[in-house]
C-alpha atoms as a PDB file:
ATOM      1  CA  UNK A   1     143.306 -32.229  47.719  1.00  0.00           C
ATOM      2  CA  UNK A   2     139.992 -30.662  49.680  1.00  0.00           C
ATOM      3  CA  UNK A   3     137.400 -33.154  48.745  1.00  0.00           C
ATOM      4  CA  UNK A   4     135.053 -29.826  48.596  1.00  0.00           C
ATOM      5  CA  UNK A   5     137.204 -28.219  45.323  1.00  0.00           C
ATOM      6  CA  UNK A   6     136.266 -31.378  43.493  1.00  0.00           C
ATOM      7  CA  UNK A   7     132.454 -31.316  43.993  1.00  0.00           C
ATOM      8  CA  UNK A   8     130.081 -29.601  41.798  1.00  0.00           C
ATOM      9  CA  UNK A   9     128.112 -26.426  42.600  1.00  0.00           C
ATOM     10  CA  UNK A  10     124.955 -26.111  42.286  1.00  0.00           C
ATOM     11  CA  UNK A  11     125.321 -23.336  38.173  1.00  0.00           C
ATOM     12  CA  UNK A  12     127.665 -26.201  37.520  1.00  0.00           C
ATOM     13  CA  UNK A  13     125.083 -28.848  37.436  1.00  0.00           C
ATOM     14  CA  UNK A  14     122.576 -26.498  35.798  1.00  0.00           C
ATOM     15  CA  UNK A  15     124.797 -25.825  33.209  1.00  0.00           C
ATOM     16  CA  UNK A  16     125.801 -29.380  32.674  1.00  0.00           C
ATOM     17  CA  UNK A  17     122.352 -30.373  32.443  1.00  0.00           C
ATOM     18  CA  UNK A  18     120.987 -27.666  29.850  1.00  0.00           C
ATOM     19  CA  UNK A  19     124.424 -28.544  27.335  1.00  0.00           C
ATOM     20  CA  UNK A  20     124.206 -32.012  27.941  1.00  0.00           C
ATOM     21  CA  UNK A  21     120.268 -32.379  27.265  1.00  0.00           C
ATOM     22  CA  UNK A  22     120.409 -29.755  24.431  1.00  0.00           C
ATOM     23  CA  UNK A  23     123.358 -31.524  22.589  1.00  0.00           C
ATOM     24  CA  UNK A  24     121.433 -34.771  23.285  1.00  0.00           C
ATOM     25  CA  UNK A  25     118.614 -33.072  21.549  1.00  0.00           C
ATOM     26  CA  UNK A  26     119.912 -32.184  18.589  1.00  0.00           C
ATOM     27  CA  UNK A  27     121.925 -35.542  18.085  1.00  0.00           C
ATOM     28  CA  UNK A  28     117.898 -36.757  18.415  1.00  0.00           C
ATOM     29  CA  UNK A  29     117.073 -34.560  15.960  1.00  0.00           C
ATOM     30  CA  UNK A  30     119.581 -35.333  13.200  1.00  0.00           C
ATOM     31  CA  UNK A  31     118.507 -39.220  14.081  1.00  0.00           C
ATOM     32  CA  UNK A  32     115.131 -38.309  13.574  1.00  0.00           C
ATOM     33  CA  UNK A  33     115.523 -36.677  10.183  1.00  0.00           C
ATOM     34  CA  UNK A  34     117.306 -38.887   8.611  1.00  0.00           C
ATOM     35  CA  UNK A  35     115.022 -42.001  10.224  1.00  0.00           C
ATOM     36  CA  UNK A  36     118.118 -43.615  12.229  1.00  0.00           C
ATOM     37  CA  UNK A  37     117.975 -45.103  15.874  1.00  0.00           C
ATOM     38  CA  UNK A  38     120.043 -44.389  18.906  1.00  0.00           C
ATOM     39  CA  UNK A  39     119.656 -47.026  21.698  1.00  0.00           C
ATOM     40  CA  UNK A  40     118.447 -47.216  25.139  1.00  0.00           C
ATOM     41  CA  UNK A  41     114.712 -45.311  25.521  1.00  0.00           C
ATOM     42  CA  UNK A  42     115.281 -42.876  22.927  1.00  0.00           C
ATOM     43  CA  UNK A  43     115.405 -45.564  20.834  1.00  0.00           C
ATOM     44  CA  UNK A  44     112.350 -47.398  22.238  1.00  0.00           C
ATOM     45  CA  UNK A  45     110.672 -43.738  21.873  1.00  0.00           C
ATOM     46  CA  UNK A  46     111.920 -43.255  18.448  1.00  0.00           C
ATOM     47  CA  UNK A  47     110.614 -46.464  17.022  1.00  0.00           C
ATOM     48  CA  UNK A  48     107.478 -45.443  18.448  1.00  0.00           C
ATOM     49  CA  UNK A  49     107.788 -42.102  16.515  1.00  0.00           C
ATOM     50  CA  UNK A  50     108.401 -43.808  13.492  1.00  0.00           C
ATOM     51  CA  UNK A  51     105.843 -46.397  13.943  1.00  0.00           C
ATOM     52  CA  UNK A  52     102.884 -44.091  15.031  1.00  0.00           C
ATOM     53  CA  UNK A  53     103.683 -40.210  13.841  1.00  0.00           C
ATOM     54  CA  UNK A  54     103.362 -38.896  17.398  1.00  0.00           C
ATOM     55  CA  UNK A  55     105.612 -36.181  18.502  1.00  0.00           C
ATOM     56  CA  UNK A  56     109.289 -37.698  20.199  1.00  0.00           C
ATOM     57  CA  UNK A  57     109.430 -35.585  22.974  1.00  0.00           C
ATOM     58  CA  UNK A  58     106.294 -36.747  24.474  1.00  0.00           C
ATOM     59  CA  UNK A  59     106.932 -40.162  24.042  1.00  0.00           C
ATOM     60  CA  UNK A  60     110.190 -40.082  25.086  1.00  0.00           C
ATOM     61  CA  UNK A  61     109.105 -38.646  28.422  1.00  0.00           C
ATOM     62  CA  UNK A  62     106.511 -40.837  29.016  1.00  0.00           C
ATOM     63  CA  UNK A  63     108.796 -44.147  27.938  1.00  0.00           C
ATOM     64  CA  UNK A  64     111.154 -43.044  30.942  1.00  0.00           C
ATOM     65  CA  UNK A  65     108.397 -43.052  33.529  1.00  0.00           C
ATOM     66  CA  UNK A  66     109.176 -46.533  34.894  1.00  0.00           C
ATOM     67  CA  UNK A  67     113.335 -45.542  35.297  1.00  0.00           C
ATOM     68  CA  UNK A  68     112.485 -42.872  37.673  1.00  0.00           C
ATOM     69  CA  UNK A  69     111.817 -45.316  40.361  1.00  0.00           C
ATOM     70  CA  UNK A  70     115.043 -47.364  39.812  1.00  0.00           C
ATOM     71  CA  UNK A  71     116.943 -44.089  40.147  1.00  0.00           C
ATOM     72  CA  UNK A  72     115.106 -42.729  42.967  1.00  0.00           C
ATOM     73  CA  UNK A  73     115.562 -45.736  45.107  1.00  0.00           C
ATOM     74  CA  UNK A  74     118.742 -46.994  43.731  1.00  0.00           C
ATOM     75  CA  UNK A  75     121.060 -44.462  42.531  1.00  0.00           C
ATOM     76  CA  UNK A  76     120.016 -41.582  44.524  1.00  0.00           C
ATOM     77  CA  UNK A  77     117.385 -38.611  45.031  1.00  0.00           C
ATOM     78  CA  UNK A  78     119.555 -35.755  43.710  1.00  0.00           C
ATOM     79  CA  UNK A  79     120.632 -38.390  40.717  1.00  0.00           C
ATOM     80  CA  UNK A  80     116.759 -38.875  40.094  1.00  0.00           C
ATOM     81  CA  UNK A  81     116.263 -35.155  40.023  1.00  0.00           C
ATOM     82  CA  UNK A  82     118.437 -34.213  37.864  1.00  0.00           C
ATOM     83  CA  UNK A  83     118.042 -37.024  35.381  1.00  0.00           C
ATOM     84  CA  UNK A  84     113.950 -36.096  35.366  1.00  0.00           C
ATOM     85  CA  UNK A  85     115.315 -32.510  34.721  1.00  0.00           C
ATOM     86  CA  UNK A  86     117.873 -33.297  31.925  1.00  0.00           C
ATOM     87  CA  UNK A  87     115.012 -35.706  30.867  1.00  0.00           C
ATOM     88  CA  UNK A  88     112.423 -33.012  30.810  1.00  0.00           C
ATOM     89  CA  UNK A  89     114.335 -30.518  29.170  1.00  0.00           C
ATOM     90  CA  UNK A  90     115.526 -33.018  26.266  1.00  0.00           C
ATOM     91  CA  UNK A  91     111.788 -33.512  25.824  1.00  0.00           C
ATOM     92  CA  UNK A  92     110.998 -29.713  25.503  1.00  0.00           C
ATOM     93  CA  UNK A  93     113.535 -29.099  23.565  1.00  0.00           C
ATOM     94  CA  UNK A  94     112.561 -32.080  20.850  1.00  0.00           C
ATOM     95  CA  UNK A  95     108.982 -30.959  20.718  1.00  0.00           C
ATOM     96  CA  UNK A  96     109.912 -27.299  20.158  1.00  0.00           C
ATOM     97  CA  UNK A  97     113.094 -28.016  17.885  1.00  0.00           C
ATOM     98  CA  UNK A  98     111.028 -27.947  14.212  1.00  0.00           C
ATOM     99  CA  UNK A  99     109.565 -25.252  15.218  1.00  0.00           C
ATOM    100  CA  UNK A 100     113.153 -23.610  15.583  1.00  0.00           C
ATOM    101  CA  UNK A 101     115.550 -25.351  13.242  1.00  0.00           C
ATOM    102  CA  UNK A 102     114.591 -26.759   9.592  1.00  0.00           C
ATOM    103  CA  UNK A 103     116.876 -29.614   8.823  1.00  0.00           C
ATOM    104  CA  UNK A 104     116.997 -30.080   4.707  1.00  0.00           C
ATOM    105  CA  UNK A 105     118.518 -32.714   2.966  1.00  0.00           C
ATOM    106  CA  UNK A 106     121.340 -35.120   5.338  1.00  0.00           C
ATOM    107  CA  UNK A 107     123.412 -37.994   4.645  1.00  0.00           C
ATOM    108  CA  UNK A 108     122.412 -41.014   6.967  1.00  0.00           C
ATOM    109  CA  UNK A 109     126.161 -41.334   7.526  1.00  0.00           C
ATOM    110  CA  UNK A 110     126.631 -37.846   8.789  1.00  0.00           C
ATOM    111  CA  UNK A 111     123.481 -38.007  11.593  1.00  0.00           C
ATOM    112  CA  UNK A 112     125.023 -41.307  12.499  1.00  0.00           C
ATOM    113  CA  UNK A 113     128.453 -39.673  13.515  1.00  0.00           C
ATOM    114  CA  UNK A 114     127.714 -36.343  14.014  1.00  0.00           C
ATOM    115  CA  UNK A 115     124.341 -37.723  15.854  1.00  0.00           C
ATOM    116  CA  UNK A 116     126.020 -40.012  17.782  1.00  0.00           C
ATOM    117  CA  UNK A 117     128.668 -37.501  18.536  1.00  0.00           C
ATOM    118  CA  UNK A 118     126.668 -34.947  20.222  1.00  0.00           C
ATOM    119  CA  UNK A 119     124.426 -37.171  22.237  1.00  0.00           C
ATOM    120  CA  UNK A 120     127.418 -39.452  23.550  1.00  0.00           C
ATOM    121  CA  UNK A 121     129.239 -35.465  24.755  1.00  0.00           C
ATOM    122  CA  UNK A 122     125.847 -34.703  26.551  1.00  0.00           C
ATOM    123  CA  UNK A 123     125.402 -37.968  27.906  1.00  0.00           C
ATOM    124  CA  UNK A 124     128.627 -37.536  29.514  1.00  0.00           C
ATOM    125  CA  UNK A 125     128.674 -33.935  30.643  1.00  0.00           C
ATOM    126  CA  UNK A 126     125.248 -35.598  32.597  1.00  0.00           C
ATOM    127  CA  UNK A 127     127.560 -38.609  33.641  1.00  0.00           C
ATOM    128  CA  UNK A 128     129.972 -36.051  35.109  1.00  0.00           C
ATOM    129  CA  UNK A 129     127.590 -34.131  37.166  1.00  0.00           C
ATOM    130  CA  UNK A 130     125.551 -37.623  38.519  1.00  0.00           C
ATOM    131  CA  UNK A 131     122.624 -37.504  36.426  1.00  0.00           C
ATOM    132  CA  UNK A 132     121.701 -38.993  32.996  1.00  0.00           C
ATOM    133  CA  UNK A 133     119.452 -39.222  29.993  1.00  0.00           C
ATOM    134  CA  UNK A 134     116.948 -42.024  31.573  1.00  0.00           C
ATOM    135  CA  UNK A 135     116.475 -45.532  30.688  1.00  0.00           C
ATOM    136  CA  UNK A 136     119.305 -47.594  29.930  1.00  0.00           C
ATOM    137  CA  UNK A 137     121.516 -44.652  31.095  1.00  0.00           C
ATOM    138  CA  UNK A 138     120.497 -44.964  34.588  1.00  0.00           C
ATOM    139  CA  UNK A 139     120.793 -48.686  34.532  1.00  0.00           C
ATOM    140  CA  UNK A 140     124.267 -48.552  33.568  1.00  0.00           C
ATOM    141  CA  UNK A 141     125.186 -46.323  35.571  1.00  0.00           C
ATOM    142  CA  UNK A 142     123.953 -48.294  38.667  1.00  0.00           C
ATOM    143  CA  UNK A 143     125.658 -51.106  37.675  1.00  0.00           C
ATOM    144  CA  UNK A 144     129.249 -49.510  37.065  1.00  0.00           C
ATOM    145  CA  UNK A 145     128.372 -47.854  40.540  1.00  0.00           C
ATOM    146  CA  UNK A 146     127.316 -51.123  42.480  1.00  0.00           C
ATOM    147  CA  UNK A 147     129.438 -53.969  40.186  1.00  0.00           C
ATOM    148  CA  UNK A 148     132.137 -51.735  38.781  1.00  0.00           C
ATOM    149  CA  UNK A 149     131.028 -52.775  34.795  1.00  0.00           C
ATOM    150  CA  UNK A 150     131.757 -49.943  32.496  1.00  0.00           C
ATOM    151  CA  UNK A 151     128.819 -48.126  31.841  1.00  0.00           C
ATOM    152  CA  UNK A 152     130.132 -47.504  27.877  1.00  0.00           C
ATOM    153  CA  UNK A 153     129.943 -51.440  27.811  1.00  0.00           C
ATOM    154  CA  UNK A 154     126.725 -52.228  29.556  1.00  0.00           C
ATOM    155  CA  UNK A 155     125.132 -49.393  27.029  1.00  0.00           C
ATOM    156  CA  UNK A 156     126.534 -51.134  24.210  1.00  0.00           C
ATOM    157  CA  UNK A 157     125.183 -54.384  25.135  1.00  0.00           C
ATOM    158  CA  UNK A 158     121.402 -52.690  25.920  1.00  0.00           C
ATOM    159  CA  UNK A 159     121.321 -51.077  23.138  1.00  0.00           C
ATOM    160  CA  UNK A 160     122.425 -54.496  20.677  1.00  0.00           C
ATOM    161  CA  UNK A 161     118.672 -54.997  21.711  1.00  0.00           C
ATOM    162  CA  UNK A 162     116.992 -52.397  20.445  1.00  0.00           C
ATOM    163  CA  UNK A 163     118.492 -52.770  17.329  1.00  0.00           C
ATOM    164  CA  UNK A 164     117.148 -56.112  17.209  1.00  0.00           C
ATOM    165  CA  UNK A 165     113.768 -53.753  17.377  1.00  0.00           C
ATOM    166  CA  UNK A 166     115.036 -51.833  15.007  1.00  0.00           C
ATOM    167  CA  UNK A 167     115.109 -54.628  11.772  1.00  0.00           C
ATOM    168  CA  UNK A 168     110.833 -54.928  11.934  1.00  0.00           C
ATOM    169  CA  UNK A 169     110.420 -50.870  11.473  1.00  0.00           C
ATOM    170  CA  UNK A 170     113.693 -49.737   9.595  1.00  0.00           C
ATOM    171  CA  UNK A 171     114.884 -50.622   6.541  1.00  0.00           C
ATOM    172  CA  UNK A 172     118.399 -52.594   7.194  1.00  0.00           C
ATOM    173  CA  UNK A 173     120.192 -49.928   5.692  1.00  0.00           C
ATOM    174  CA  UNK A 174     118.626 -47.618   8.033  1.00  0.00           C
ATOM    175  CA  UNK A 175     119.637 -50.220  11.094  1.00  0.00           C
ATOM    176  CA  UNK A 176     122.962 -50.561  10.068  1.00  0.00           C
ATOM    177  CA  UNK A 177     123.589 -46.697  10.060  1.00  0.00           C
ATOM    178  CA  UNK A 178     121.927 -46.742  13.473  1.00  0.00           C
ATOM    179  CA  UNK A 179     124.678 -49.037  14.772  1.00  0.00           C
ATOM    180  CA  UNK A 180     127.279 -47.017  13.884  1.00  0.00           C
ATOM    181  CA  UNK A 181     125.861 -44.171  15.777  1.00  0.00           C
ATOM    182  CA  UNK A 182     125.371 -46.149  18.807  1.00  0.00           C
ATOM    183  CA  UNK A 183     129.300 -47.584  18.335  1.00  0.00           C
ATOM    184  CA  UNK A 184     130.231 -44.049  18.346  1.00  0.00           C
ATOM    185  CA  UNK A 185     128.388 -43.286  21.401  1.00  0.00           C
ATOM    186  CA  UNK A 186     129.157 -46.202  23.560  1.00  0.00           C
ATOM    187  CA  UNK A 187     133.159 -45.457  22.276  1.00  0.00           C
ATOM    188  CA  UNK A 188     132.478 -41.761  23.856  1.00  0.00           C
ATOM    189  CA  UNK A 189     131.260 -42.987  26.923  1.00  0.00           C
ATOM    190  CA  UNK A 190     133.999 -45.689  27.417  1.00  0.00           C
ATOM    191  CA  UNK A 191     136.960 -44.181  27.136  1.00  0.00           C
ATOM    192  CA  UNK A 192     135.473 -40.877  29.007  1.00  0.00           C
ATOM    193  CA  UNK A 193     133.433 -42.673  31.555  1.00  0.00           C
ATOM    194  CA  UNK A 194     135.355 -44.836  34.061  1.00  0.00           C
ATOM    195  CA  UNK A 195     135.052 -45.425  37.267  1.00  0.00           C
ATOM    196  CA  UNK A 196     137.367 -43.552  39.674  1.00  0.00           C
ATOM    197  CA  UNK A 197     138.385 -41.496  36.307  1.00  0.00           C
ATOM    198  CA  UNK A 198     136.149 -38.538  37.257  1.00  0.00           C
ATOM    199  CA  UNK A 199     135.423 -37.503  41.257  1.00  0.00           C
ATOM    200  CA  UNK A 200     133.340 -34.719  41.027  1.00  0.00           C
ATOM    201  CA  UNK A 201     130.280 -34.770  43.097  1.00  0.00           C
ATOM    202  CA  UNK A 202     127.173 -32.428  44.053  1.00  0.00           C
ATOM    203  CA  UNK A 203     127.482 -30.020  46.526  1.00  0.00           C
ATOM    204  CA  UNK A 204     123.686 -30.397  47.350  1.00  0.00           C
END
């Protein structure tokens, strides 16, 4: 097969990365009404949400600021760019989200799965097109790359820390929820996610 029909043009990967971040988003925002965590830096930011009042998006953005070196001069420059834009857009599209959606009344079980759901498919459409959600993401992702780990694995195991986090802000029902969401996302990304599964690269 012509290595060139399996690489990804350039309204691919700007499709990819709107859907993924915007499912991502609203995952987020189902965790965030129903005061669950997610791992990796949106659950670093999150915590911070809960523990301080300030607005996710921000926060989130900010949190990722020291992973944009690691994937500029370890994964790759068009990785980095697209996982600041995917990152910036999941940002935007937290801070603006009350102001478009009003989320009543939700069972804690339901944002876990449905939650989890939706940010483990965006997390891989961004996979699939090289770029990622920040944070832990792009540290998995360098070691599957470089080591051949499973990135659904090395997630897991980052984000088993933050839930150790989680226990001095949450109540432990509230933590307990949270690791079923992450389960379901790390099961997304592992049996979706391997390496040599999935070829298609970036045109650009």
């Amino acid at each position: 097969m012509d290595a060139s029909l399996s690489r990804h043009r350039l309204h691919e990967d700007v499709m990819a990365i709107m859907l993924g971040s915007a499912c991502a988003a609203l995952g987020i925002g189902l965790y965030e009404h129903a005061q669950i965590l997610i791992g990796s830096t949106a659950g670093i930011a999150l915590l911070i949400t809960y523990s301080t009042g300030w607005d996710f998006g921000p926060v989130f953005f900010v949190v990722n600021l020291p992973f944009y070196w690691l994937a500029w001069q370890r994964v790759g420059h068009q990785f980095a760019l697209k996982t600041f834009a995917a990152i910036g857009l999941l940002s935007l599209i937290s801070w603006q989200m009350p102001r478009w959606i009003d989320i009543g009344e939700i069972s804690p079980l339901f944002a876990a799965l449905m939650g989890g759901s939706l940010i483990g498919l965006g997390a891989l459409a961004l996979f699939r097109h090289r770029g990622s959600l920040g944070g832990f993401n792009i540290l998995a992702l360098y070691l599957q790359d470089r080591r051949g780990w499973s990135a659904g694995k090395v997630q897991l195991a980052l984000d088993g820390l933050v839930m150790l986090l989680a226990f001095f802000v949450l109540p432990p029902a509230n933590v307990i929820y949270s690791i079923i969401g992450a389960t379901v996302l790390g099961v997304i990304l592992t049996l979706n996610h391997r390496p040599g599964r999935y070829t298609g690269t970036s045109s650009n």
